[in-house]
N, C-alpha and C. Protein backbone atom coordinates (compact mmCIF):
# COMPACT_ATOMS: atom_id res chain seq x y z
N UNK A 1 -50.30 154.48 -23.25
CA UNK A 1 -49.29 153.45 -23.05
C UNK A 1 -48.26 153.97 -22.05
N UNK A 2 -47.98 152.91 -20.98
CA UNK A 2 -47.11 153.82 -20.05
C UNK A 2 -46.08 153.38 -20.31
N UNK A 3 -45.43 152.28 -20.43
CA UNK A 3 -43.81 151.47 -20.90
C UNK A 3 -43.96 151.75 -22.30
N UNK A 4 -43.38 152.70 -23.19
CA UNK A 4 -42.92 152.69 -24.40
C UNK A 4 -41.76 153.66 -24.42
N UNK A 5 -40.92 153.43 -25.76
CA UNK A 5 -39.51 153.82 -26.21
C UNK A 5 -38.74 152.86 -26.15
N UNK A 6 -37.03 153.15 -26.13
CA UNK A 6 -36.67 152.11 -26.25
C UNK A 6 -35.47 152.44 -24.83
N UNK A 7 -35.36 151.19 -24.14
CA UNK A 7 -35.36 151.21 -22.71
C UNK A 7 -33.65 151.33 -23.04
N UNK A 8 -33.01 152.29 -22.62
CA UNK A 8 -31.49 152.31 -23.09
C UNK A 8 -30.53 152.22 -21.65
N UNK A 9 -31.06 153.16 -20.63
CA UNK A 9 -30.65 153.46 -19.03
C UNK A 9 -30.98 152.81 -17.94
N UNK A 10 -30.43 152.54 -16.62
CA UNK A 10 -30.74 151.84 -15.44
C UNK A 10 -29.62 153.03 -14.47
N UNK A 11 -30.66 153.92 -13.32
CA UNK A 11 -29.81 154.91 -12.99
C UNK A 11 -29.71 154.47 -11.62
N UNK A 12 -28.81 155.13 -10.82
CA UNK A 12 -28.11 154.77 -9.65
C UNK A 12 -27.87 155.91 -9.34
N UNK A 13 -28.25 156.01 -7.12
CA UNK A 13 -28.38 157.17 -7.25
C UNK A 13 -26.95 156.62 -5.62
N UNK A 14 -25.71 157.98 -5.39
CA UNK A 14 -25.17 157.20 -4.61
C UNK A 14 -24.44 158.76 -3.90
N UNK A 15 -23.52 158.35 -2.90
CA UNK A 15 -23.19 159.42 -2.14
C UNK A 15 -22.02 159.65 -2.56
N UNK A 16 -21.15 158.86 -3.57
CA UNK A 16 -19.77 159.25 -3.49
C UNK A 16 -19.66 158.90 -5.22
N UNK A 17 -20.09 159.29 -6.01
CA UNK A 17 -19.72 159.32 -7.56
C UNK A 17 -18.42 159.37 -8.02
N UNK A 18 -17.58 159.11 -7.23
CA UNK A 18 -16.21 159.44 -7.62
C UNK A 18 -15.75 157.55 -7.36
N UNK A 19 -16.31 156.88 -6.49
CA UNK A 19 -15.77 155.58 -5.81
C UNK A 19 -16.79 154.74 -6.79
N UNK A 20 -18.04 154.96 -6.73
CA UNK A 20 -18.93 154.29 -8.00
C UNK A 20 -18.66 154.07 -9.35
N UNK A 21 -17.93 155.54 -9.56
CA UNK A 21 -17.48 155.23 -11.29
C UNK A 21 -16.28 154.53 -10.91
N UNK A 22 -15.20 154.46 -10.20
CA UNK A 22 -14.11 153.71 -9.89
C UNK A 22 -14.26 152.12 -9.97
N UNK A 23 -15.33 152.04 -9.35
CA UNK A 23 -15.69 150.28 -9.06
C UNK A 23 -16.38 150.12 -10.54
N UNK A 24 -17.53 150.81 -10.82
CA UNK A 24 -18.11 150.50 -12.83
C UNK A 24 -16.47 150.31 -13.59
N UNK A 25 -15.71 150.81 -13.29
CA UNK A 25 -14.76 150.88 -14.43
C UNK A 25 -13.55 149.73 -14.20
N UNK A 26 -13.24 149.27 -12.91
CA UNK A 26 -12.76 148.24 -12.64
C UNK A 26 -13.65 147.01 -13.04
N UNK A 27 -15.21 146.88 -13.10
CA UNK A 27 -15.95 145.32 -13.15
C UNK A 27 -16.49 145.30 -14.55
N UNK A 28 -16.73 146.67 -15.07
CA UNK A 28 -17.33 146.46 -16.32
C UNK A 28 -16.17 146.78 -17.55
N UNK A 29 -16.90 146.60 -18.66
CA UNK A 29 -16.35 146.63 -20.16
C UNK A 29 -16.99 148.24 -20.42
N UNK A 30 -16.43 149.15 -20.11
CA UNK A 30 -17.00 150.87 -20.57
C UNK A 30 -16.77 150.98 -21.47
N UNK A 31 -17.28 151.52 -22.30
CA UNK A 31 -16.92 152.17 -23.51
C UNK A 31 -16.77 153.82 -23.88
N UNK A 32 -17.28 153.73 -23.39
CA UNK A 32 -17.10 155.95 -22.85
C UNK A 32 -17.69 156.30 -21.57
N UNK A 33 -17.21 156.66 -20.88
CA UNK A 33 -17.35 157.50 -20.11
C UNK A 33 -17.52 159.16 -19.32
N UNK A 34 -18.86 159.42 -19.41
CA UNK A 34 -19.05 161.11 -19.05
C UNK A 34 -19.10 161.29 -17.88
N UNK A 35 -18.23 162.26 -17.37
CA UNK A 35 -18.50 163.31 -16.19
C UNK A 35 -18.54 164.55 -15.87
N UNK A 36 -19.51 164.78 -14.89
CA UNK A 36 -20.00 165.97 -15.18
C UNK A 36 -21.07 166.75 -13.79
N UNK A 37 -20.13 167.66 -13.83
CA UNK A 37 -21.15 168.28 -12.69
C UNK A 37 -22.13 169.81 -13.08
N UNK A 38 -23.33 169.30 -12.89
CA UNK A 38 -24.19 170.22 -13.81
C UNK A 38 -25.06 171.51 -12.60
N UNK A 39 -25.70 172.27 -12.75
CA UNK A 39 -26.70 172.95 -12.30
C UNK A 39 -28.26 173.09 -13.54
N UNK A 40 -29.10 172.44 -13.23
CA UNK A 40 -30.36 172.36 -14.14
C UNK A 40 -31.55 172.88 -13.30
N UNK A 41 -32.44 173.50 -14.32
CA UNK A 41 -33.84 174.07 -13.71
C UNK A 41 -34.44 172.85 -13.96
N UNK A 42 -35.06 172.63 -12.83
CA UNK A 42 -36.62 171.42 -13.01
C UNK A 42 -37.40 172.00 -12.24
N UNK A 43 -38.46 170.93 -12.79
CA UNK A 43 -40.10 171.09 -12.03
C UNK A 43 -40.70 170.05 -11.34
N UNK A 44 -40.80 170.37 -10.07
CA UNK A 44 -41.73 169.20 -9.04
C UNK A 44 -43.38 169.43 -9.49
N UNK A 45 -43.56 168.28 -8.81
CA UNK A 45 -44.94 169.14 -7.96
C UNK A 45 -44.97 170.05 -7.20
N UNK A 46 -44.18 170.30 -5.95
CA UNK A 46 -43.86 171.44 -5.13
C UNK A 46 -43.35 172.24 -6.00
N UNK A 47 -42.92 172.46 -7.03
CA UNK A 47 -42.45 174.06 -7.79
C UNK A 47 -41.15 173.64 -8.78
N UNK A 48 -40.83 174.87 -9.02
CA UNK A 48 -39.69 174.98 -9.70
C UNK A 48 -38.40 175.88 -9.11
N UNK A 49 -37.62 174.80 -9.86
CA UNK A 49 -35.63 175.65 -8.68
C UNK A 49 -35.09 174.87 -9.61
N UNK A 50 -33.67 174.94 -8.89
CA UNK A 50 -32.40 174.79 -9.39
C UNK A 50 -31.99 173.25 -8.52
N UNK A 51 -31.25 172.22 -9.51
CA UNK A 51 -30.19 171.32 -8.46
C UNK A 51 -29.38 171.28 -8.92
N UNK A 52 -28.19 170.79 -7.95
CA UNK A 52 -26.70 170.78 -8.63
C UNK A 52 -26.28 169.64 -8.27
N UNK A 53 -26.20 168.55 -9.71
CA UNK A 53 -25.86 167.18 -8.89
C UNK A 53 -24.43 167.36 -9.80
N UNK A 54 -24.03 165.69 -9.68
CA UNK A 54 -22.86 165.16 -10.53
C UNK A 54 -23.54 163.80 -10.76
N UNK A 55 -22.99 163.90 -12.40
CA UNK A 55 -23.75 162.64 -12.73
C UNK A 55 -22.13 162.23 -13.77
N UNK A 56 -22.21 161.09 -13.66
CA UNK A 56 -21.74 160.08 -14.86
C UNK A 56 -22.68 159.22 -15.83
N UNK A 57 -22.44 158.95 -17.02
CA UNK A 57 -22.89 158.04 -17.86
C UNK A 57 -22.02 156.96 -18.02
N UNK A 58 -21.94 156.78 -18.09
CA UNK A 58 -21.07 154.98 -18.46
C UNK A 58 -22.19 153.86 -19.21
N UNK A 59 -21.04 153.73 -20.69
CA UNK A 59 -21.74 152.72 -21.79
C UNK A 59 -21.02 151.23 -21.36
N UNK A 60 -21.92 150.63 -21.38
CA UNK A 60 -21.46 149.26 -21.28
C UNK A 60 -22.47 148.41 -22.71
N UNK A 61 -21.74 148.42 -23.71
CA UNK A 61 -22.13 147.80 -25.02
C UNK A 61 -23.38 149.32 -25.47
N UNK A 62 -24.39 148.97 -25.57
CA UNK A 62 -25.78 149.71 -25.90
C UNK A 62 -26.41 150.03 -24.16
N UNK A 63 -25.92 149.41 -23.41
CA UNK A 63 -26.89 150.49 -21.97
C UNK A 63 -25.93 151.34 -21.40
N UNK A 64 -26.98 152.23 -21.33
CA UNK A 64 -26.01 153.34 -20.14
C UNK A 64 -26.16 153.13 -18.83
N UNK A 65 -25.16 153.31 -18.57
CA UNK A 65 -25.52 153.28 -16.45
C UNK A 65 -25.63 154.84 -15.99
N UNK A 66 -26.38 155.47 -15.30
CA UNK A 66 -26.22 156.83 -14.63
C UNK A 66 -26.39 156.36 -13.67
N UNK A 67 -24.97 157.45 -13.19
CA UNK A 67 -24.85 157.33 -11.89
C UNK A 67 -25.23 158.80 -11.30
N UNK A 68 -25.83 158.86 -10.21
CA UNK A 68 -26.33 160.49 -9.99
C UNK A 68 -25.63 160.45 -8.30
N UNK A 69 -24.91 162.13 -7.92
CA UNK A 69 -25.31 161.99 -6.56
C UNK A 69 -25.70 163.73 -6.22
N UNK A 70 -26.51 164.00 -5.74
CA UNK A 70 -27.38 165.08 -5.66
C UNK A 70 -26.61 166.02 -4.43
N UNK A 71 -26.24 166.92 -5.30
CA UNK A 71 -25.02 167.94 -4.28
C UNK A 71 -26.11 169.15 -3.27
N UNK A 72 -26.84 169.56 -4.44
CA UNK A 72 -27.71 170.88 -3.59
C UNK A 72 -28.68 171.29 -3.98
N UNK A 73 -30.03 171.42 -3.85
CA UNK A 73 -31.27 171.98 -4.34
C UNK A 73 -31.96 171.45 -3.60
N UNK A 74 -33.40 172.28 -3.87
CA UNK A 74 -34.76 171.63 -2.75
C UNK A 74 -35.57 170.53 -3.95
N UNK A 75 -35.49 170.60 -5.25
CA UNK A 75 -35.55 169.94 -6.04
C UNK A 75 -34.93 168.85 -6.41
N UNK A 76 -33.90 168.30 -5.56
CA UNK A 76 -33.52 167.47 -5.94
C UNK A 76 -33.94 166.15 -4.92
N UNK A 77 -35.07 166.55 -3.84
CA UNK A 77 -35.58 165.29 -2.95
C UNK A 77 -35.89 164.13 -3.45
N UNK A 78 -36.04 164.01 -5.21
CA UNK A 78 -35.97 162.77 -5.68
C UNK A 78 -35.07 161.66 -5.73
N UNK A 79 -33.85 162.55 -5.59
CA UNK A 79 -32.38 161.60 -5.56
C UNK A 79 -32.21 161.31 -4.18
N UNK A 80 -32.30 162.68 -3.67
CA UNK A 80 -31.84 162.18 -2.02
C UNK A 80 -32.14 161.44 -1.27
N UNK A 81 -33.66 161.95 -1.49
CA UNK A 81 -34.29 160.49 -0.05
C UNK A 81 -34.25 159.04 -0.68
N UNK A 82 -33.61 158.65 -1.97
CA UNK A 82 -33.32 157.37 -2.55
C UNK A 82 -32.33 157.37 -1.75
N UNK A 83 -31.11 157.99 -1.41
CA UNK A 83 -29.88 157.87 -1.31
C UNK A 83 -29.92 156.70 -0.06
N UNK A 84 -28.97 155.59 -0.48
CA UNK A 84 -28.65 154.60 0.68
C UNK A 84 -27.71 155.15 1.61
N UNK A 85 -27.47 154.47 3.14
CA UNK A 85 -27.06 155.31 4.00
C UNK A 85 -25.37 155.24 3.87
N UNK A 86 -25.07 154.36 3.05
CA UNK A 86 -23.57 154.07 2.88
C UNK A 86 -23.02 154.95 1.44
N UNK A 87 -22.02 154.42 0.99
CA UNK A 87 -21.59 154.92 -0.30
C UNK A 87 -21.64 153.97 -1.62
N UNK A 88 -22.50 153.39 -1.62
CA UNK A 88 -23.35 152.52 -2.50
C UNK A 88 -23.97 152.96 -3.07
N UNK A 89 -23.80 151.92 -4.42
CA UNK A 89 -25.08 152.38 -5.09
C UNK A 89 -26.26 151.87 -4.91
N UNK A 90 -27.62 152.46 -4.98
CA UNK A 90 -28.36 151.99 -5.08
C UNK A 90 -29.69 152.40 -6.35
N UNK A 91 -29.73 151.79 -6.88
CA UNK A 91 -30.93 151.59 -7.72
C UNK A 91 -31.87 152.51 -8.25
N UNK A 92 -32.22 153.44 -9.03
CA UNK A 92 -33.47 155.01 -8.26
C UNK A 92 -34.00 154.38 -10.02
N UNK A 93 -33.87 154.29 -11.10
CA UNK A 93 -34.69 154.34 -11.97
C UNK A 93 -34.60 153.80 -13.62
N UNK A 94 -35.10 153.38 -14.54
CA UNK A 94 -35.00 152.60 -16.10
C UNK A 94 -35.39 154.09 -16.58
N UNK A 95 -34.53 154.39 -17.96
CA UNK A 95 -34.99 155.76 -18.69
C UNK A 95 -35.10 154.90 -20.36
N UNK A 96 -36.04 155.31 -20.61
CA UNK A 96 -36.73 155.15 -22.01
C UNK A 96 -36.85 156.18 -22.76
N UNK A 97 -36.32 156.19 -24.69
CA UNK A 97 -36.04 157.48 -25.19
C UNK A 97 -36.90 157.25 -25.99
N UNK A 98 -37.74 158.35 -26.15
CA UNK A 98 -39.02 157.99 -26.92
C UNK A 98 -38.70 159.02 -28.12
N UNK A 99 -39.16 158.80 -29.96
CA UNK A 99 -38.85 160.00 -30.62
C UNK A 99 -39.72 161.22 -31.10
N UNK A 100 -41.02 160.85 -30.47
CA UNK A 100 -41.98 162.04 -30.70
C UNK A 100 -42.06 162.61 -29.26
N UNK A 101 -41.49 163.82 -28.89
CA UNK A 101 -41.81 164.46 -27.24
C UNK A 101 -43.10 164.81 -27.34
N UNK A 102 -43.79 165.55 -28.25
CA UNK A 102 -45.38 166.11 -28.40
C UNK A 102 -46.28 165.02 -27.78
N UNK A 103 -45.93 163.87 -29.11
CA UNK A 103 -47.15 162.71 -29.06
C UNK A 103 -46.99 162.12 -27.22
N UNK A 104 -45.63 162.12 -26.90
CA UNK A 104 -45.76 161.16 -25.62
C UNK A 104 -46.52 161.94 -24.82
N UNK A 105 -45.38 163.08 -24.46
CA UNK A 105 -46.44 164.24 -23.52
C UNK A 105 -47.98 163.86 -23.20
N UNK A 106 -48.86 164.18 -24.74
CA UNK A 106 -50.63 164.23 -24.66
C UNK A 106 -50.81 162.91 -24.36
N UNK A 107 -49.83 161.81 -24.51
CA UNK A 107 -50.30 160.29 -23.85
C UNK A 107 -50.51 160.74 -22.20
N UNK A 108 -49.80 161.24 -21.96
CA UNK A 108 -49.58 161.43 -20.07
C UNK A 108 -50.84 161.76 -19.78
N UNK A 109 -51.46 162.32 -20.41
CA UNK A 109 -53.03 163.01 -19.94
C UNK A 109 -53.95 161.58 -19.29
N UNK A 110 -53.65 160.81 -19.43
CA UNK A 110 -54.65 159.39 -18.99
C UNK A 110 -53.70 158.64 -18.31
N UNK A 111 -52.69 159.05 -17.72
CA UNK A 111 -51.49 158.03 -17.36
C UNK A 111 -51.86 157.95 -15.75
N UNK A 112 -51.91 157.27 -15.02
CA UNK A 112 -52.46 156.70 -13.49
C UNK A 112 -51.47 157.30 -12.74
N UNK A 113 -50.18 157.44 -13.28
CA UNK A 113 -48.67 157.75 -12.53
C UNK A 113 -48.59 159.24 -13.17
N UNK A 114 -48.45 159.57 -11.43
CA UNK A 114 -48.00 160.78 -11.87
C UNK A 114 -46.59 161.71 -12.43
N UNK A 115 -46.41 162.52 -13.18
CA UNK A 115 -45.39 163.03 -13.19
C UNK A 115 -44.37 163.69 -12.41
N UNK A 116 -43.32 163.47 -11.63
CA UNK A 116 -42.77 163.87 -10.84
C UNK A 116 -41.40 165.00 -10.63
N UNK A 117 -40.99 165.16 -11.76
CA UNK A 117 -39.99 165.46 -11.90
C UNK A 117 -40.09 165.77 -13.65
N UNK A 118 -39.46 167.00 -14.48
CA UNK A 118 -39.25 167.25 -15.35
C UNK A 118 -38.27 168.56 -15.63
N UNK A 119 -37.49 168.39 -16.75
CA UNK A 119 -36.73 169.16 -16.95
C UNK A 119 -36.18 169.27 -18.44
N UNK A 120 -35.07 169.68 -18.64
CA UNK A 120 -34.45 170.08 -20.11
C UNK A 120 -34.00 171.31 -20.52
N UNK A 121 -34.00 171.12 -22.02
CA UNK A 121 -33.62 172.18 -22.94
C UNK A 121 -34.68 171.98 -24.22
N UNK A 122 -35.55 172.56 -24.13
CA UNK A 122 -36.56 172.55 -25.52
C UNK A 122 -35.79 172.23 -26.98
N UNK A 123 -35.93 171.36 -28.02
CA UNK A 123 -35.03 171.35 -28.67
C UNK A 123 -33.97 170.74 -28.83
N UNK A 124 -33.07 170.75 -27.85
CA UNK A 124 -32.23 169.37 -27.76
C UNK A 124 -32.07 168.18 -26.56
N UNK A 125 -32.88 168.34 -25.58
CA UNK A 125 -33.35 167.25 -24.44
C UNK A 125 -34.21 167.78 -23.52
N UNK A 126 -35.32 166.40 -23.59
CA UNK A 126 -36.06 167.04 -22.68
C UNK A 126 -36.20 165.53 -21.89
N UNK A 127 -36.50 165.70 -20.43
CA UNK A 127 -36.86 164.40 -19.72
C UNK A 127 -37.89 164.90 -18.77
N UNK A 128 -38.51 163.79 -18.67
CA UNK A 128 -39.94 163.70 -17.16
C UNK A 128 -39.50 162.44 -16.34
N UNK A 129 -40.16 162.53 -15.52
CA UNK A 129 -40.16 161.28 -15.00
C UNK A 129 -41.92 160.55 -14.00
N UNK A 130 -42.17 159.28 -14.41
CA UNK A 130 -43.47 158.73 -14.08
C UNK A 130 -43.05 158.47 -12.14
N UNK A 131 -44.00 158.25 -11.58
CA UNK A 131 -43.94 157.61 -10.17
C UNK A 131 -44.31 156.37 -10.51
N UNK A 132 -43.70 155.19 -10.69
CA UNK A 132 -44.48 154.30 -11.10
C UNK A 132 -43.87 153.13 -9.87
N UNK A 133 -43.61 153.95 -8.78
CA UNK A 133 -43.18 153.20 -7.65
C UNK A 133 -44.11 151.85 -7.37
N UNK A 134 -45.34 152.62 -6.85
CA UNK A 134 -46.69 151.28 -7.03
C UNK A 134 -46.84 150.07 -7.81
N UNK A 135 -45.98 150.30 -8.92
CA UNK A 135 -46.58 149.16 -9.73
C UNK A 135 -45.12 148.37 -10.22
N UNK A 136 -43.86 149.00 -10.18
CA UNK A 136 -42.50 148.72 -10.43
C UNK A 136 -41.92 148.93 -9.67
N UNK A 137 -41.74 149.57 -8.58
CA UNK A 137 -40.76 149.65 -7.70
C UNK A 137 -39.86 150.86 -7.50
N UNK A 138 -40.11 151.16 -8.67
CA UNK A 138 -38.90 152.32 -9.27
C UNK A 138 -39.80 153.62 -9.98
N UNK A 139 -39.39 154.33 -10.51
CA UNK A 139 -39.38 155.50 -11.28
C UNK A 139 -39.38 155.09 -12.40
N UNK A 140 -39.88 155.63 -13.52
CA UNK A 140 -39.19 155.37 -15.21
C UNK A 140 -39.27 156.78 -15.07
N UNK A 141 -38.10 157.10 -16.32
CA UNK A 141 -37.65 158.29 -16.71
C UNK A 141 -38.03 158.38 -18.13
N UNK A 142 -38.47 159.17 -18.65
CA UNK A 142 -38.57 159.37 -20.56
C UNK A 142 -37.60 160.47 -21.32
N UNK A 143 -36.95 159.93 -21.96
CA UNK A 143 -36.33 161.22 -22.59
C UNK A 143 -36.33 161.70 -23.90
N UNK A 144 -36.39 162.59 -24.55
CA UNK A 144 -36.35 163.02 -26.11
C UNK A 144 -35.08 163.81 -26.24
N UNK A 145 -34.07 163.45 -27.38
CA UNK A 145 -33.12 164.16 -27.48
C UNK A 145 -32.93 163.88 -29.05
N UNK A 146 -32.42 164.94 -29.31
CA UNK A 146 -31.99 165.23 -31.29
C UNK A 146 -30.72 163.90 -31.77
N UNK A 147 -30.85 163.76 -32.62
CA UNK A 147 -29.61 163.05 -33.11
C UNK A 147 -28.03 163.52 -32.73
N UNK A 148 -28.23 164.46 -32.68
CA UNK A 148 -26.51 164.98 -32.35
C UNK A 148 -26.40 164.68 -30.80
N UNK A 149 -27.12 165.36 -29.83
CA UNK A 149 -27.25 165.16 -28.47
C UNK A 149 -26.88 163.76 -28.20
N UNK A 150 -28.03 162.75 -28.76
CA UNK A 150 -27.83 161.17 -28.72
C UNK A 150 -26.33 160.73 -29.12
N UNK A 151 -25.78 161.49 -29.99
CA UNK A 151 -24.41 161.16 -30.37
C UNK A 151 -23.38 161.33 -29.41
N UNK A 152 -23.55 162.78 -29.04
CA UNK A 152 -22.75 163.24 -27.84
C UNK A 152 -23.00 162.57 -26.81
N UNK A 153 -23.89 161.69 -26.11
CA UNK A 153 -24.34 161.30 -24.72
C UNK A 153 -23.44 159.90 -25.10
N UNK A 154 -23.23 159.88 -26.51
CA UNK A 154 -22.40 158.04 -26.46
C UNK A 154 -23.25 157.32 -27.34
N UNK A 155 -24.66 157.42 -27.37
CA UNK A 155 -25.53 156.60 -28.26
C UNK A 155 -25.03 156.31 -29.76
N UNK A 156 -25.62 154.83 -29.74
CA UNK A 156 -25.39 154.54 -31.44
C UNK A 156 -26.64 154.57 -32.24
């Protein structure tokens, strides 16, 4: 099954994260707001490194918005070459939180879309992400995270 979990995120990938969360917080109803500038190990297909983006979360009722803008890594060509040429947002991906990471994983073994991107913390979050450009337009993202994590990210 390639669409399963429960669809919580719609991410945005943009050049100026500081003017994006400004405008989300002037048009929408937020309810918490995270920021945060991280350094994470992931895995391409081309390999494994380091990126250093800044991301926000922003709750609006039950969805989150992420906003991403990709500061430095060779790993991070997933965000970048999304990046629109202005300081807009634009669009990069739907994330779905699934609660068995094992069971989804061995689903991937027959999945048409490949995996592109993966990362985490074993234990308390882990995410992949499908290419499912061909058939959606976009990326889906999957994530598994513990009850406390989900608490901390804003989730109810």
């Amino acid at each position: 099954m390639i669409i399963t979990g429960r669809h919580f995120q719609n991410a945005y990938v943009t050049r100026d994260i500081g003017a994006a969360v400004a405008q989300f917080q002037s048009q929408a109803d937020v309810r918490k707001a995270i920021e945060t500038e991280v350094t994470v190990k992931l895995w391409t297909p081309q390999g494994e490194g380091e990126g250093r983006q800044k991301l926000a979360f922003l709750w609006v009722e039950d969805m989150q918005y992420e906003l991403i803008q990709p500061v430095s890594g060779d790993v991070l060509a997933l965000y970048r070459d999304a990046l629109p040429e202005g300081n807009e947002l634009k669009f990069h991906h739907v994330c779905n939180r699934v609660d068995d990471w094992t069971a989804f994983e061995a689903g991937l073994i027959d999945s048409p879309y490949p995996v592109v991107l993966r990362g985490g913390s074993p234990g308390l979050l882990e995410f992949c992400y499908l290419d499912t450009r061909s058939w959606l337009g976009h990326y889906l993202e999957y994530v598994w995270m513990g009850p406390e994590r989900w608490a901390g990210m804003g989730g109810r």
